[in-house]
C-alpha atoms as a PDB file:
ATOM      1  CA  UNK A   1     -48.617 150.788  -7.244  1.00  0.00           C
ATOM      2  CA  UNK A   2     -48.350 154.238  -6.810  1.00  0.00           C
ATOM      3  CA  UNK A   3     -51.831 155.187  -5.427  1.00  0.00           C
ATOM      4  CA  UNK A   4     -52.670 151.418  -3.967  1.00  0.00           C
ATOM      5  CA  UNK A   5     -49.650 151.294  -1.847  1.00  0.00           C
ATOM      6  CA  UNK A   6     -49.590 154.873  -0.775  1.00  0.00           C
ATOM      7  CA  UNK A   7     -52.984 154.530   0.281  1.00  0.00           C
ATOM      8  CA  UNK A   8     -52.600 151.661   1.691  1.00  0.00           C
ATOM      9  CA  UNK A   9     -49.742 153.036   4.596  1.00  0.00           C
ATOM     10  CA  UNK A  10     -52.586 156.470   4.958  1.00  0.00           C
ATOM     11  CA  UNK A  11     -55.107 153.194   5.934  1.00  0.00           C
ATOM     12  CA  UNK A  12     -52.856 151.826   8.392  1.00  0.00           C
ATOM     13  CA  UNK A  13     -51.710 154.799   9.812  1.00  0.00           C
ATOM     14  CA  UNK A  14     -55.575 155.784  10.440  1.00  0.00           C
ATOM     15  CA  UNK A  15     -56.379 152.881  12.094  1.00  0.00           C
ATOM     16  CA  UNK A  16     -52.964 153.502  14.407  1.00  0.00           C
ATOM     17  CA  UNK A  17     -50.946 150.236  12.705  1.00  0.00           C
ATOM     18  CA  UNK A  18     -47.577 152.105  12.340  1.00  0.00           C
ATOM     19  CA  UNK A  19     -46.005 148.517  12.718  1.00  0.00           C
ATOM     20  CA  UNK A  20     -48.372 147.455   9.150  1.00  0.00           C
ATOM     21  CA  UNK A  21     -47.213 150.703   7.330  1.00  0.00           C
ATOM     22  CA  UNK A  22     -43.614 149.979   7.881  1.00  0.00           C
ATOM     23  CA  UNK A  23     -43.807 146.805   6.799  1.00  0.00           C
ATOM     24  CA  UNK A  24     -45.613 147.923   3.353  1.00  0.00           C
ATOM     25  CA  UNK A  25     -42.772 150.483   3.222  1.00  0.00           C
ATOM     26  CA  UNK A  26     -39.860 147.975   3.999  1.00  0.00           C
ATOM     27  CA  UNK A  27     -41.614 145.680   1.433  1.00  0.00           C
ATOM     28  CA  UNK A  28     -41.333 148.353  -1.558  1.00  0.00           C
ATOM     29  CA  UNK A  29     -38.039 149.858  -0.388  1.00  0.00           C
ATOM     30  CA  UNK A  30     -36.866 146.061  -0.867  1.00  0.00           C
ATOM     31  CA  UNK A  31     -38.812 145.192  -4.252  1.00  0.00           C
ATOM     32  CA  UNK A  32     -37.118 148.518  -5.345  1.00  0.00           C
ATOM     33  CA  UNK A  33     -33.755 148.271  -4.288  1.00  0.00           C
ATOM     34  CA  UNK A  34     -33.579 144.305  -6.212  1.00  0.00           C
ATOM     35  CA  UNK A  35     -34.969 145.787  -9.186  1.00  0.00           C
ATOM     36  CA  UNK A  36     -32.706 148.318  -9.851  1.00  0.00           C
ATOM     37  CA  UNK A  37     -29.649 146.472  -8.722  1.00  0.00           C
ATOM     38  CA  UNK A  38     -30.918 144.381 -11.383  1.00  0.00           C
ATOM     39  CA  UNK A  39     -30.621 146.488 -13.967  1.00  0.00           C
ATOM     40  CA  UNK A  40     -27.619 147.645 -12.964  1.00  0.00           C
ATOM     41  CA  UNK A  41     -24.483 146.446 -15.917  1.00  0.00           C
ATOM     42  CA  UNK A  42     -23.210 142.983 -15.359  1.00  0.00           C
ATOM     43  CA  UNK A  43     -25.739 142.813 -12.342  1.00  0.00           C
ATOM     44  CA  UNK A  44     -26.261 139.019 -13.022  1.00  0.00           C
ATOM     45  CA  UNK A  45     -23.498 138.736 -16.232  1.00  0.00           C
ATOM     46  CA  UNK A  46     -21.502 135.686 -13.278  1.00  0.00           C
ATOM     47  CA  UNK A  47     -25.193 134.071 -12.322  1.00  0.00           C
ATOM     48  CA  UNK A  48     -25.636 130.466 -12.715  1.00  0.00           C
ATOM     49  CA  UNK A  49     -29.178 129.788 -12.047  1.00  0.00           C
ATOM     50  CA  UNK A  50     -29.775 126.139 -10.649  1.00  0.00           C
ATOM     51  CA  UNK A  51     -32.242 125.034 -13.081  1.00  0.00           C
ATOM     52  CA  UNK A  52     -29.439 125.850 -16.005  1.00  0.00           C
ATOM     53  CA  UNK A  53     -27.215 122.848 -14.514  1.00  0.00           C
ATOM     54  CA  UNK A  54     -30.862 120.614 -14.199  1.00  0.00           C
ATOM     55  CA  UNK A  55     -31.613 121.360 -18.690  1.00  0.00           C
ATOM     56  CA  UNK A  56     -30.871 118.322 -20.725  1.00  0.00           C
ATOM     57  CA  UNK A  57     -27.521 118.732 -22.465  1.00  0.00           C
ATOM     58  CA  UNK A  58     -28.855 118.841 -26.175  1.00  0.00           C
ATOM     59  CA  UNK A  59     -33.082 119.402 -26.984  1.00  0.00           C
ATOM     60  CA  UNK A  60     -34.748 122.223 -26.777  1.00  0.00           C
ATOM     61  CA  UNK A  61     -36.325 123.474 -22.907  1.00  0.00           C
ATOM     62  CA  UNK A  62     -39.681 122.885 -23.906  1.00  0.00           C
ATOM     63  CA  UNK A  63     -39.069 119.066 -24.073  1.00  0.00           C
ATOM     64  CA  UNK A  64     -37.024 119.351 -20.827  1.00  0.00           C
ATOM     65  CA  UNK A  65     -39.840 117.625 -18.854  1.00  0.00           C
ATOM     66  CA  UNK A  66     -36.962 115.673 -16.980  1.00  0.00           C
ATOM     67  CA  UNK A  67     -38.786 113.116 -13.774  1.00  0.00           C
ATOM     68  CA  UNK A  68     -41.954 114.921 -13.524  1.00  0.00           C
ATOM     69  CA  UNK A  69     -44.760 112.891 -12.655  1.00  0.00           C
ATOM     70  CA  UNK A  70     -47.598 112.329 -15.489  1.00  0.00           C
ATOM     71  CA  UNK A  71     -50.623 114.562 -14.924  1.00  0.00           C
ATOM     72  CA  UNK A  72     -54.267 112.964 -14.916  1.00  0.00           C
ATOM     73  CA  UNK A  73     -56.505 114.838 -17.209  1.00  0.00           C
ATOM     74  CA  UNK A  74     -58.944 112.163 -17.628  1.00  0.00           C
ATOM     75  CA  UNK A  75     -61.402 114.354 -15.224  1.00  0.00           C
ATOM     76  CA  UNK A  76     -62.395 111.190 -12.698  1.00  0.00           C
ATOM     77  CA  UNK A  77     -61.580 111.705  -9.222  1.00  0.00           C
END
């Protein structure tokens, strides 16, 4: 990350695409700014992620397979 993307916004400079080097920028500012409010204290302590309420009551997650459709591994086509 630190020499791909840097390069990358020198590339599209060069070839006079300020419009792609802001958007790489924006991109990062944005990956970086979730991140760290992410590890910020009690960042996500009051988040209820949807799939919680979906997990079967008692089990464990792994057999949590729920009303997903059977997967054909026979190899015919």
């Amino acid at each position: 990350m630190a020499s791909v993307l840097p390069g990358a916004v020198v590339r599209e400079l060069r070839a006079r695409r300020p419009a792609s080097a802001l958007a790489i920028v924006t991109a990062l500012a944005a990956t970086t700014a979730g991140y760290l409010r992410g590890k910020l204290p009690g960042a996500t302590s009051g988040l209820r992620l949807p799939a919680a309420d979906a997990a079967p009551a008692t089990g464990s997650p792994a057999d949590a397979t729920g009303d997903l459709p059977a997967v054909n591994r026979s190899g015919g086509g």
